[in-house]
C-alpha atoms as a PDB file:
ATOM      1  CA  UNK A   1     -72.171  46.685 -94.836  1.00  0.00           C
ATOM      2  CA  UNK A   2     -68.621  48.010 -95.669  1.00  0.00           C
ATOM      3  CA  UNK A   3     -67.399  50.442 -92.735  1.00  0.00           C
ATOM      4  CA  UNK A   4     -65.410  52.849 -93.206  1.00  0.00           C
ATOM      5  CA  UNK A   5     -62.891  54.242 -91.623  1.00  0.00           C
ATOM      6  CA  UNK A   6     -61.082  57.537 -91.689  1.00  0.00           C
ATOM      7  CA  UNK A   7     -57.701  57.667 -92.625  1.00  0.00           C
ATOM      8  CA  UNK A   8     -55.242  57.656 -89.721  1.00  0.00           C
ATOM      9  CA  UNK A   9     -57.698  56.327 -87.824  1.00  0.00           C
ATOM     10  CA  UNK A  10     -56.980  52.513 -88.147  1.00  0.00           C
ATOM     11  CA  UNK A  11     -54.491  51.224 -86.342  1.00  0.00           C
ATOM     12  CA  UNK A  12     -53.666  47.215 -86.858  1.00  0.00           C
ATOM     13  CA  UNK A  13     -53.720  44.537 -83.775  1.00  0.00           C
ATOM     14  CA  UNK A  14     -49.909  43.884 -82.847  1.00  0.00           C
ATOM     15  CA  UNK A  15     -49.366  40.619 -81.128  1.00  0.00           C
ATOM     16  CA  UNK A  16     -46.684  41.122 -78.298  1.00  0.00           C
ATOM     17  CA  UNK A  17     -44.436  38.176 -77.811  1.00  0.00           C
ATOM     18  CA  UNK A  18     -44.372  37.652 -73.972  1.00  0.00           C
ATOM     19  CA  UNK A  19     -40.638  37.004 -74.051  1.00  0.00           C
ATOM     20  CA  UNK A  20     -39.514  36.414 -70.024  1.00  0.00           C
ATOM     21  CA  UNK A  21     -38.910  33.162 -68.117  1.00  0.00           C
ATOM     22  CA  UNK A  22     -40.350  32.720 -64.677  1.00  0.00           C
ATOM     23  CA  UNK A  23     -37.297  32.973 -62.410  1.00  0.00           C
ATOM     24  CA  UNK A  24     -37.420  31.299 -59.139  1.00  0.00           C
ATOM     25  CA  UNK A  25     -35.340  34.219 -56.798  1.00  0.00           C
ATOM     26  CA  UNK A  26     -33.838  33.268 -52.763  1.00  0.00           C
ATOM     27  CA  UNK A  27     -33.227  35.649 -49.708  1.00  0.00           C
ATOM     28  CA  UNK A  28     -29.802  34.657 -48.844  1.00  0.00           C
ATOM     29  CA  UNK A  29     -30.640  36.004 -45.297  1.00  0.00           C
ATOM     30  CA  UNK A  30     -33.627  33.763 -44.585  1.00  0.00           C
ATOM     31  CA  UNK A  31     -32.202  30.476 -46.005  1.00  0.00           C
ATOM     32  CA  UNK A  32     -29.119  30.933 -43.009  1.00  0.00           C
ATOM     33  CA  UNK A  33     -32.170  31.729 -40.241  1.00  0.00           C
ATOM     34  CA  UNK A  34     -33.471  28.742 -41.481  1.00  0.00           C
ATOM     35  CA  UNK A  35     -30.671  26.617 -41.538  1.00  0.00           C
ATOM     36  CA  UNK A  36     -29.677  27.650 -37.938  1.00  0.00           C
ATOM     37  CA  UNK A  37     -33.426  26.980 -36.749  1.00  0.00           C
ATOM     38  CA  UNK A  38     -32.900  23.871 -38.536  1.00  0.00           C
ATOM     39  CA  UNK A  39     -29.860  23.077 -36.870  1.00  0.00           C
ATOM     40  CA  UNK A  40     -31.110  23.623 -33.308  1.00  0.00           C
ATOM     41  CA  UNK A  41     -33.113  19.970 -34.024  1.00  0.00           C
ATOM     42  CA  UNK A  42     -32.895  16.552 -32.750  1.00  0.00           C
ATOM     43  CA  UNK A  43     -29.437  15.046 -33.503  1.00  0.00           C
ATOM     44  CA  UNK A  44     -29.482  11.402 -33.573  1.00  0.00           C
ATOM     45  CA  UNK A  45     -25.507  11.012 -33.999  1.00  0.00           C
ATOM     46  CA  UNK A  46     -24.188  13.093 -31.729  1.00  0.00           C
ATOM     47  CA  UNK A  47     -26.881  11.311 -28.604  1.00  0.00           C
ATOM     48  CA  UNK A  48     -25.899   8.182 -29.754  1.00  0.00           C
ATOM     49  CA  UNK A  49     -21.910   8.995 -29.458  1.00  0.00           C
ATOM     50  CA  UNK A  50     -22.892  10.620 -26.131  1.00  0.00           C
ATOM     51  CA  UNK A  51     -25.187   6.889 -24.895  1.00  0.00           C
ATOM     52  CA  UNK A  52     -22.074   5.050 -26.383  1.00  0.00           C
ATOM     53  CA  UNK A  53     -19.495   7.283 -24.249  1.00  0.00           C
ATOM     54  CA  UNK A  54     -21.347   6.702 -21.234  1.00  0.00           C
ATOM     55  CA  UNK A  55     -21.741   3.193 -21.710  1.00  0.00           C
ATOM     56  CA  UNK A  56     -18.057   2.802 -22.172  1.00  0.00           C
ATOM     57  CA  UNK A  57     -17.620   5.000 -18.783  1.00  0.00           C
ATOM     58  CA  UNK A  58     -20.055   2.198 -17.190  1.00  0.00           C
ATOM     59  CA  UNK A  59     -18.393  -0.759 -18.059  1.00  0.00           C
ATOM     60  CA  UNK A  60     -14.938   0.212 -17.501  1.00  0.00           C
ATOM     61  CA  UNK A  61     -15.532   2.023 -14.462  1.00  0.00           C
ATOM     62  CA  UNK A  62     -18.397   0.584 -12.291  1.00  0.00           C
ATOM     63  CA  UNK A  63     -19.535  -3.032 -14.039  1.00  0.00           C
ATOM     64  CA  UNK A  64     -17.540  -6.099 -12.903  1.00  0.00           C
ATOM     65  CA  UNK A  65     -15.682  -6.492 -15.990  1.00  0.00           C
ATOM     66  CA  UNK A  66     -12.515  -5.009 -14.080  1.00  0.00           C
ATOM     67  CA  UNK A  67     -13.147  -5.688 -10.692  1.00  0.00           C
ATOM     68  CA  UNK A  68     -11.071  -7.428  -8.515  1.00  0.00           C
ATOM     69  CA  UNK A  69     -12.117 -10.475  -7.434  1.00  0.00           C
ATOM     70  CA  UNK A  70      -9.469 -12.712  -6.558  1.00  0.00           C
ATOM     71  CA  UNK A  71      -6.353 -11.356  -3.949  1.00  0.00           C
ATOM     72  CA  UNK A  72      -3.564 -13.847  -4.085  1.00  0.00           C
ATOM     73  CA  UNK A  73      -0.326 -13.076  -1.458  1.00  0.00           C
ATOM     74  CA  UNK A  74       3.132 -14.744  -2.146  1.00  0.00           C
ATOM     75  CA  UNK A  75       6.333 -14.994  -0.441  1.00  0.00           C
ATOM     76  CA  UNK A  76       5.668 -14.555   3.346  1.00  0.00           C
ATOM     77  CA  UNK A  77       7.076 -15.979   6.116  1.00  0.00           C
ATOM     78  CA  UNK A  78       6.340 -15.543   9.243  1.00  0.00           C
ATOM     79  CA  UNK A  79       3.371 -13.244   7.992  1.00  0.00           C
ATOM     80  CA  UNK A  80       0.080 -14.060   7.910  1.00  0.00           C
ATOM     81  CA  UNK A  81      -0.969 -13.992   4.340  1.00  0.00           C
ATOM     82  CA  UNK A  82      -4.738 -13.185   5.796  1.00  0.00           C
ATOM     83  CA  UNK A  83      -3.595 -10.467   7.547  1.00  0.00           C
ATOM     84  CA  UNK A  84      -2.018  -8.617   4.264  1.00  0.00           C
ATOM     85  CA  UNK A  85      -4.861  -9.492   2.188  1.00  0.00           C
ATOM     86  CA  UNK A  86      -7.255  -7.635   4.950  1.00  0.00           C
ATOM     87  CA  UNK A  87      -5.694  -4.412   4.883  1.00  0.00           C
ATOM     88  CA  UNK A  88      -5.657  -5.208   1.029  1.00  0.00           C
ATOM     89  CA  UNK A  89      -9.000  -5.186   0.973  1.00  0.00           C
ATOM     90  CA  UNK A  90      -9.801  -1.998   3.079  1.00  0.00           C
ATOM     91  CA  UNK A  91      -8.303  -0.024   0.285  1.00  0.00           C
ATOM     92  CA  UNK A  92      -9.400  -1.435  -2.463  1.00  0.00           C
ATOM     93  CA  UNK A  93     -12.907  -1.146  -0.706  1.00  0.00           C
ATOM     94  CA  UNK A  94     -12.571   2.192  -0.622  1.00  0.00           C
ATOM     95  CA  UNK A  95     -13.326   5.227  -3.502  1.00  0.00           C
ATOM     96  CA  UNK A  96     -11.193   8.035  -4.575  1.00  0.00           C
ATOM     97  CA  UNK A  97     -12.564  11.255  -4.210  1.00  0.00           C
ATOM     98  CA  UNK A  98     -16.347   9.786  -3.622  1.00  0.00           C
ATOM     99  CA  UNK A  99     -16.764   8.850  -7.308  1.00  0.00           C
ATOM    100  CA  UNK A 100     -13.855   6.235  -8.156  1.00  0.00           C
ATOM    101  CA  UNK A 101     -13.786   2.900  -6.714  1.00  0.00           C
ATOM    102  CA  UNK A 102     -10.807   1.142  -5.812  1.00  0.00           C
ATOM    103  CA  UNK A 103     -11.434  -2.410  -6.604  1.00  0.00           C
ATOM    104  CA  UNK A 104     -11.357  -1.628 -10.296  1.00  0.00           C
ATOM    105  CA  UNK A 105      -7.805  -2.804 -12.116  1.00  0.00           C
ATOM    106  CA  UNK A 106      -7.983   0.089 -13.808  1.00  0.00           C
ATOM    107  CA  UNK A 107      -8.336   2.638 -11.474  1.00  0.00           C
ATOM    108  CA  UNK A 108      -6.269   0.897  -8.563  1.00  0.00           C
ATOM    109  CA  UNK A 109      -3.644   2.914  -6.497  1.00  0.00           C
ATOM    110  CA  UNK A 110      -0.684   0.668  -6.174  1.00  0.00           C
ATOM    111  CA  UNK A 111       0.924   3.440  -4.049  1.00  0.00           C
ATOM    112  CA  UNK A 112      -2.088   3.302  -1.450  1.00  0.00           C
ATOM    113  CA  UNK A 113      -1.603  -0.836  -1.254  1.00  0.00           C
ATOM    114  CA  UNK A 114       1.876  -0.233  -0.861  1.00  0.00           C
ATOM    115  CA  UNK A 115       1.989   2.307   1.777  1.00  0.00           C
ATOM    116  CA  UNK A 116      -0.984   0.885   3.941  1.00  0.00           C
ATOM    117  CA  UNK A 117       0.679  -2.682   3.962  1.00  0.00           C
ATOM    118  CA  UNK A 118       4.507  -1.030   4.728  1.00  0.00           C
ATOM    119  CA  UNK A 119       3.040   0.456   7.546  1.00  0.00           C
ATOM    120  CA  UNK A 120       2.210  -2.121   9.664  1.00  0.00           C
ATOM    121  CA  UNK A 121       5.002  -4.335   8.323  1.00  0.00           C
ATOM    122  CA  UNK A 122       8.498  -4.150   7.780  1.00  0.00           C
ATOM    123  CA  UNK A 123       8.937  -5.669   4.214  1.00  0.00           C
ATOM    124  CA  UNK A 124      12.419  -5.711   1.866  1.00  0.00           C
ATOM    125  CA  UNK A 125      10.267  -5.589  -0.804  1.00  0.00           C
ATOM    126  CA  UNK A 126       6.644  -5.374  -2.102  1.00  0.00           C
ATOM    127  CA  UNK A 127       5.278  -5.819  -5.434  1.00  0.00           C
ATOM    128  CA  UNK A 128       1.720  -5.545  -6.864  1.00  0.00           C
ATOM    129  CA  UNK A 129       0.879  -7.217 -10.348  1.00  0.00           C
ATOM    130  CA  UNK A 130      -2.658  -6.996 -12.159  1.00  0.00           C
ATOM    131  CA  UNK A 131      -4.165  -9.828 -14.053  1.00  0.00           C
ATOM    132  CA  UNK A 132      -7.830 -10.426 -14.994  1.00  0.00           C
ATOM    133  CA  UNK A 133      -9.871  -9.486 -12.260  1.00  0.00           C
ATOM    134  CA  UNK A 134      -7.400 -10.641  -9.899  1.00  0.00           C
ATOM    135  CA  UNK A 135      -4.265  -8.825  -7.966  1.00  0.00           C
ATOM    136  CA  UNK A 136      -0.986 -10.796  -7.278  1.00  0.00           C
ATOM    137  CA  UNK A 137       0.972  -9.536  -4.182  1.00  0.00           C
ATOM    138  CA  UNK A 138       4.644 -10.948  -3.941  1.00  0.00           C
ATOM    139  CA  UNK A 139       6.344  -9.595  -0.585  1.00  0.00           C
ATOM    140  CA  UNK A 140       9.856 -10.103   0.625  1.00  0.00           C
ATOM    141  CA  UNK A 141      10.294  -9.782   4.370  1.00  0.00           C
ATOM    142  CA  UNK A 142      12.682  -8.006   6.490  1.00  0.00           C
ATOM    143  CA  UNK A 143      14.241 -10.480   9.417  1.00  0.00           C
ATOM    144  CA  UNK A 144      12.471  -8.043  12.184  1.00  0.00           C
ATOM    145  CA  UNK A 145      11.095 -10.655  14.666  1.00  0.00           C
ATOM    146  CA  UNK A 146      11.860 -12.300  18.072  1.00  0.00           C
ATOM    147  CA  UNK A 147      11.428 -15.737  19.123  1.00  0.00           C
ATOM    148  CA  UNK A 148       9.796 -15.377  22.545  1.00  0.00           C
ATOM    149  CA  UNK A 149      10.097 -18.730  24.650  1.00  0.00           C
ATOM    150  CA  UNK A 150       8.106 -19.774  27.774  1.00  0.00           C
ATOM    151  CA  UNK A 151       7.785 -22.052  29.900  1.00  0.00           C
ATOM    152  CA  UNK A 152       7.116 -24.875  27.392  1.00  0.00           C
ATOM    153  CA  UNK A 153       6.677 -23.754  23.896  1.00  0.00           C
ATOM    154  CA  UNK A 154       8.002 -21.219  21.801  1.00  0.00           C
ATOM    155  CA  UNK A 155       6.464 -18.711  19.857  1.00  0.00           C
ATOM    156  CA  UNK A 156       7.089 -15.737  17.209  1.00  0.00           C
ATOM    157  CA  UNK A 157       6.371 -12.126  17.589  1.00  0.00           C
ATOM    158  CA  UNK A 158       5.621  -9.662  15.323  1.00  0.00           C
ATOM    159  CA  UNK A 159       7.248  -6.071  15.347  1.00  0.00           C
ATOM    160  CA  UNK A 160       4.650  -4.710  17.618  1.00  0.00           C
ATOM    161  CA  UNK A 161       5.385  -7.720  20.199  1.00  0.00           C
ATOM    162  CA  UNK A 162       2.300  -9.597  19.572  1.00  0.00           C
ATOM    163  CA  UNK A 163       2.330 -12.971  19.639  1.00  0.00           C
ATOM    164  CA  UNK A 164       2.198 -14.394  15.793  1.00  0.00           C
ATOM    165  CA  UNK A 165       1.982 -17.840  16.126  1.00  0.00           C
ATOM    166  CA  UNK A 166       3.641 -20.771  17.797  1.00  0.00           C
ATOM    167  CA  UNK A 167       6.726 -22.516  16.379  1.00  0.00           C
ATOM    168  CA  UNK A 168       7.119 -26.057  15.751  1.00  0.00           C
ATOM    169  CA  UNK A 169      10.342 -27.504  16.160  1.00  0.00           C
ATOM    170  CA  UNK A 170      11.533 -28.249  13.073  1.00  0.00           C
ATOM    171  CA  UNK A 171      11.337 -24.118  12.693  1.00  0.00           C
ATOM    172  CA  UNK A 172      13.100 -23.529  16.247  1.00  0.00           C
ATOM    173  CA  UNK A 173      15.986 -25.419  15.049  1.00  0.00           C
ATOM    174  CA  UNK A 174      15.835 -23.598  11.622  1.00  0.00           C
ATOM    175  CA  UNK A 175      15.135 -19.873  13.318  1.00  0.00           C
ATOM    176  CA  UNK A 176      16.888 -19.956  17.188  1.00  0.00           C
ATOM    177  CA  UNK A 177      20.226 -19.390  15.402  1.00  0.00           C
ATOM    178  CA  UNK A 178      18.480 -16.658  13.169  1.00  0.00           C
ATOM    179  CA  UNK A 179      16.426 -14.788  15.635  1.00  0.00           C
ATOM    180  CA  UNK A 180      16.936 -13.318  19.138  1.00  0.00           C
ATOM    181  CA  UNK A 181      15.260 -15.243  21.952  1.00  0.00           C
ATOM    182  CA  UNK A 182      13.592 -13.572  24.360  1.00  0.00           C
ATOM    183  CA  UNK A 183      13.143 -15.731  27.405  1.00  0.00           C
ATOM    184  CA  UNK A 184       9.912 -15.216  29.845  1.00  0.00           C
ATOM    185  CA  UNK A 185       7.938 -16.523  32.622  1.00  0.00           C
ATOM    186  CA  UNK A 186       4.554 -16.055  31.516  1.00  0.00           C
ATOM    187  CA  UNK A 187       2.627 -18.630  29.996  1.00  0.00           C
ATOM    188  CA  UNK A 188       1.542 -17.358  26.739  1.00  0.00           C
ATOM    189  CA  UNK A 189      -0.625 -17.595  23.811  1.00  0.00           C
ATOM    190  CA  UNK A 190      -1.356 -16.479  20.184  1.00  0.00           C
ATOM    191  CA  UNK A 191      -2.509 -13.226  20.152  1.00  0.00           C
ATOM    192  CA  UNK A 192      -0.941 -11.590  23.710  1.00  0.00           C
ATOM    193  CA  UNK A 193       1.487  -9.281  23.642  1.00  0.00           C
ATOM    194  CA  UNK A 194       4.589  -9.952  25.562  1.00  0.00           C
ATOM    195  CA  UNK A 195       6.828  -6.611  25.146  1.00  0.00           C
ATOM    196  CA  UNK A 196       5.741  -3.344  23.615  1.00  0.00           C
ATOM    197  CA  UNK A 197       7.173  -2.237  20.062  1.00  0.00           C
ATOM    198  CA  UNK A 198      10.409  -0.395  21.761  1.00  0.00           C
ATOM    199  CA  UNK A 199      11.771  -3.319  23.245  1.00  0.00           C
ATOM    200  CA  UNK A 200      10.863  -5.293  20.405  1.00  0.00           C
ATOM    201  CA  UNK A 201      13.129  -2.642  17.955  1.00  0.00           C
ATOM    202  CA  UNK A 202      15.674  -2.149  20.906  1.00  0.00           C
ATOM    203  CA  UNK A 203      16.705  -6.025  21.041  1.00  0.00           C
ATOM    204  CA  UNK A 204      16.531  -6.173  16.959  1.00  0.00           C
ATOM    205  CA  UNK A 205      19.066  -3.490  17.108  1.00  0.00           C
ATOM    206  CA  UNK A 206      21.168  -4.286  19.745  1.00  0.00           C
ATOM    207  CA  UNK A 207      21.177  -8.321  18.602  1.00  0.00           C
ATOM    208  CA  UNK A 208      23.024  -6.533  15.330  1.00  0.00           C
ATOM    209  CA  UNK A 209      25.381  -5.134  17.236  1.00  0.00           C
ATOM    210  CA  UNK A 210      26.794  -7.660  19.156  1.00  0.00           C
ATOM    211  CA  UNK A 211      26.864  -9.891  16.377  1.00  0.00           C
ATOM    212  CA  UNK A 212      29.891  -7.384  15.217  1.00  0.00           C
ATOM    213  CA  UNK A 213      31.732  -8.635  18.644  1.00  0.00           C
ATOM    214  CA  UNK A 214      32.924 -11.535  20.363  1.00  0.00           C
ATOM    215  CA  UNK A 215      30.518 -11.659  22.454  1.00  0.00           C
ATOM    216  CA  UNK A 216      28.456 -15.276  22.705  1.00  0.00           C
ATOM    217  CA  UNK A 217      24.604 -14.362  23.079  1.00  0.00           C
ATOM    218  CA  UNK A 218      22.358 -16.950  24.096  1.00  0.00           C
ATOM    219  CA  UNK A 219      19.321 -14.787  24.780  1.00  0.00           C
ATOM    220  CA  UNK A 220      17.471 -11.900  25.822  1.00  0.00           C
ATOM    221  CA  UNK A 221      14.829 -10.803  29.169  1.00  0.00           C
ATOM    222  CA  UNK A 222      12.974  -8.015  29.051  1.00  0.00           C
ATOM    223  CA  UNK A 223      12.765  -6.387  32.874  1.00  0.00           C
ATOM    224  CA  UNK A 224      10.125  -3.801  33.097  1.00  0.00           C
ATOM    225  CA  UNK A 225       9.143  -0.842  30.841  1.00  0.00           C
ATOM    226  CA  UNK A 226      12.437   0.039  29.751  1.00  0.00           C
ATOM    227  CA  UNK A 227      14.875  -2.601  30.786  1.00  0.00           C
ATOM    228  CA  UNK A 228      16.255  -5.418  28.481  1.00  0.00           C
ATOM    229  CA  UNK A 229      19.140  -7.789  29.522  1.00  0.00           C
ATOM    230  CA  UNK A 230      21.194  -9.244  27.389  1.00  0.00           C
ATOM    231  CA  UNK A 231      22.217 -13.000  28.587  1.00  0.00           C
ATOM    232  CA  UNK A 232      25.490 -14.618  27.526  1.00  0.00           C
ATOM    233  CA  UNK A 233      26.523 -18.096  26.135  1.00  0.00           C
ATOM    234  CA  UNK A 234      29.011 -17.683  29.781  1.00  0.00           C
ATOM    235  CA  UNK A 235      26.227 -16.648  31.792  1.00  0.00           C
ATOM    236  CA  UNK A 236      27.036 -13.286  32.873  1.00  0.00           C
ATOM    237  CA  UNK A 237      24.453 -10.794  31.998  1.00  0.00           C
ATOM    238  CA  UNK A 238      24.182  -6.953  30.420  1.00  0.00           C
ATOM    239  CA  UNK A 239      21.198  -4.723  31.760  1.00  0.00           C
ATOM    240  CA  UNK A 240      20.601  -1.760  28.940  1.00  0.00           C
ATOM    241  CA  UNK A 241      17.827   1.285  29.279  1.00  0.00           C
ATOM    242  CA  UNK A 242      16.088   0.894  25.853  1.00  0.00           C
ATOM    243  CA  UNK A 243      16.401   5.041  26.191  1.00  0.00           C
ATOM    244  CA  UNK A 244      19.817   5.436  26.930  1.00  0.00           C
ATOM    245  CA  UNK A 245      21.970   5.663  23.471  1.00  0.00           C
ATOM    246  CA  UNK A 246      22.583   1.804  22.724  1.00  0.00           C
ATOM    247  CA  UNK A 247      26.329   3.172  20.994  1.00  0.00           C
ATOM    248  CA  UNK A 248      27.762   4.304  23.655  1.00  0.00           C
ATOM    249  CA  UNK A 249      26.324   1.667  25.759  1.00  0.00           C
ATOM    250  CA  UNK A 250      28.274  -1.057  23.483  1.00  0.00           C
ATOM    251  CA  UNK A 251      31.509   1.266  23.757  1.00  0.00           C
ATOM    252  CA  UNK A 252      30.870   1.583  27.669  1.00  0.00           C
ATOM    253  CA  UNK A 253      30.587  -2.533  27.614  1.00  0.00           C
ATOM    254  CA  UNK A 254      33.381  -3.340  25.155  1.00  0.00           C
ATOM    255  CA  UNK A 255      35.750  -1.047  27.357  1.00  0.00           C
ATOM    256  CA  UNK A 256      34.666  -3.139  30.620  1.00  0.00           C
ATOM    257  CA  UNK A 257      35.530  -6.060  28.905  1.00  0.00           C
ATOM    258  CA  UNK A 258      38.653  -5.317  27.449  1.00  0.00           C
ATOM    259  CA  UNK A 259      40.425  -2.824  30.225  1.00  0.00           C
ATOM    260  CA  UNK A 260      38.452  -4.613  33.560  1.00  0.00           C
ATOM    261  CA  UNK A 261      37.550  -8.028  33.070  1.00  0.00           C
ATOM    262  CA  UNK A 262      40.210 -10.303  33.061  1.00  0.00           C
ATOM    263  CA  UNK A 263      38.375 -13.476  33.490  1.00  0.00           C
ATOM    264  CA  UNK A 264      34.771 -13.737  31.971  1.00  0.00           C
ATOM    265  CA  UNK A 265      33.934 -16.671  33.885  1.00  0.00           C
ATOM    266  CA  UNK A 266      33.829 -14.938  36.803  1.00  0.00           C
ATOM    267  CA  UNK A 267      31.861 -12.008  36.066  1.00  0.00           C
ATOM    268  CA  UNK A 268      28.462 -11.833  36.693  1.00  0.00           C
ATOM    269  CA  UNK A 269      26.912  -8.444  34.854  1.00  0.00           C
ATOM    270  CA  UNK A 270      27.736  -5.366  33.717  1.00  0.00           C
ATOM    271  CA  UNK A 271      24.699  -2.309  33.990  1.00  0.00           C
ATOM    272  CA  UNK A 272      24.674  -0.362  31.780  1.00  0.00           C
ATOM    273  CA  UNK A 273      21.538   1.554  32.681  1.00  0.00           C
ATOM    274  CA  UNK A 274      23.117   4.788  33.563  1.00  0.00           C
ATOM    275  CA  UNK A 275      24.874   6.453  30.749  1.00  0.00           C
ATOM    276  CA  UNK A 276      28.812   6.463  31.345  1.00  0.00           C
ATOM    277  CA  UNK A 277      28.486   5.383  35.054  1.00  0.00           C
ATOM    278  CA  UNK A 278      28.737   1.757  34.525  1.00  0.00           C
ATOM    279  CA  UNK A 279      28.706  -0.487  37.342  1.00  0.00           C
ATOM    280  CA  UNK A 280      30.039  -4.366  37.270  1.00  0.00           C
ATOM    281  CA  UNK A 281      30.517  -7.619  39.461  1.00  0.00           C
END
């Protein structure tokens, strides 16, 4: 069968090229929301720089890999090495400000060591080195002692008139003609205390002074709370008040000597006890 159509009426299939790419299109706004929630996850660097930092902190600060272990003291005297390397150790026992220990080479306070050990002692010189868990100590000390002599031995004092230790006598030769003497009656031992600290500072002062005169010392007595009396190589004797000002005391007792004493053989003291009244025989 043959159809047919009316003119006009037939209108030919077209075929429509589909002529577009698929295009893959981004929201600039949501990719940075998502790369910021991203962000906000586990980082793995940055707590393993933290665990190393920390570790670091540990082992310079609180392992044993800088702590002091050994205390070595050079150069003393008449010092007791043991009793510098105790009040060594009470500092570096301690912490700073609750958190930092002191017995770290690191961390140490050579200032603190310093000013704890200077005062209790009179040194010329003090100086702290670090090495591997150890601390080196070199001192240098002042000549700030007496020789106190009893009955039948003689000892040394510290500054604070405690009795150091006693002194052979190889060292009496080597120290009576470096040191005062301070004569006394008691029978004494390590450890007493003969004189208080004034007396002890008031003969160490006036021992310098006389060594700028003529004047022949062979020893010192101390008479009560204030009193100390010088004795002479001639055997007359000079009584000074530790309060009085020792300056004018030596210009009150050079004056005797030079304007009333003729002879010093036959004088037998000179006090000096009472400021510018001074009384002789």
């Amino acid at each position: 069968m043959i159809r047919d159509f009316p003119h006009g009426s037939y209108q030919p299939k077209i075929k429509i090229r589909k002529d577009y790419k698929k295009k893959h299109f981004t929201n600039p706004y949501f990719n940075q929301a998502h790369k910021k929630a991203g962000s906000e996850g586990f980082n793995t660097k940055l707590y393993l720089k933290i665990i190393l930092v920390l570790f670091l902190l540990y082992l310079a600060v609180y392992s044993d890999l800088f702590k002091i272990k050994v205390i070595e003291i050079k150069g003393t005297d008449l010092i007791d090495p043991a009793a510098i390397r105790q009040i060594v150790n009470e500092q570096i026992n301690s912490w700073r400000w609750f958190l930092l220990p002191q017995n770290n080479l690191l961390l140490l306070s050579q200032k603190r060591i310093t000013r704890a050990v200077n005062a209790k002692y009179r040194l010329e010189k003090i100086e702290i080195h670090r090495g591997w868990q150890k601390l080196k100590i070199e001192v240098k000390e002042k000549v700030n002692y007496l020789i106190v002599i009893d009955k039948s031995k003689s000892f040394f004092t510290d500054e604070q008139g405690l009795i150091v230790r006693e002194i052979t006598p190889a060292e009496m030769a080597d120290y009576s003609a470096k040191l005062p003497l301070l004569n006394t009656d008691q029978e004494i031992k390590v450890g007493d205390q003969v004189v208080k600290k004034e007396i002890v500072d008031f003969i160490l002062k006036l021992s310098e002074k006389i060594q700028a005169t003529s004047i022949g010392v062979s020893g010192y007595q101390s008479g009560g709370q204030t009193e100390v009396t010088l004795i002479t190589k001639t055997g007359w004797q000079a009584h000074f008040d530790i309060n009085n000002d020792l300056d004018i005391a030596i210009a009150n007792l050079q004056l005797i000597l030079n304007d009333k004493v003729k002879n010093q053989n036959n004088l037998e003291y000179i006090d000096l006890r009472f400021g510018d009244k001074v009384f002789y025989k």
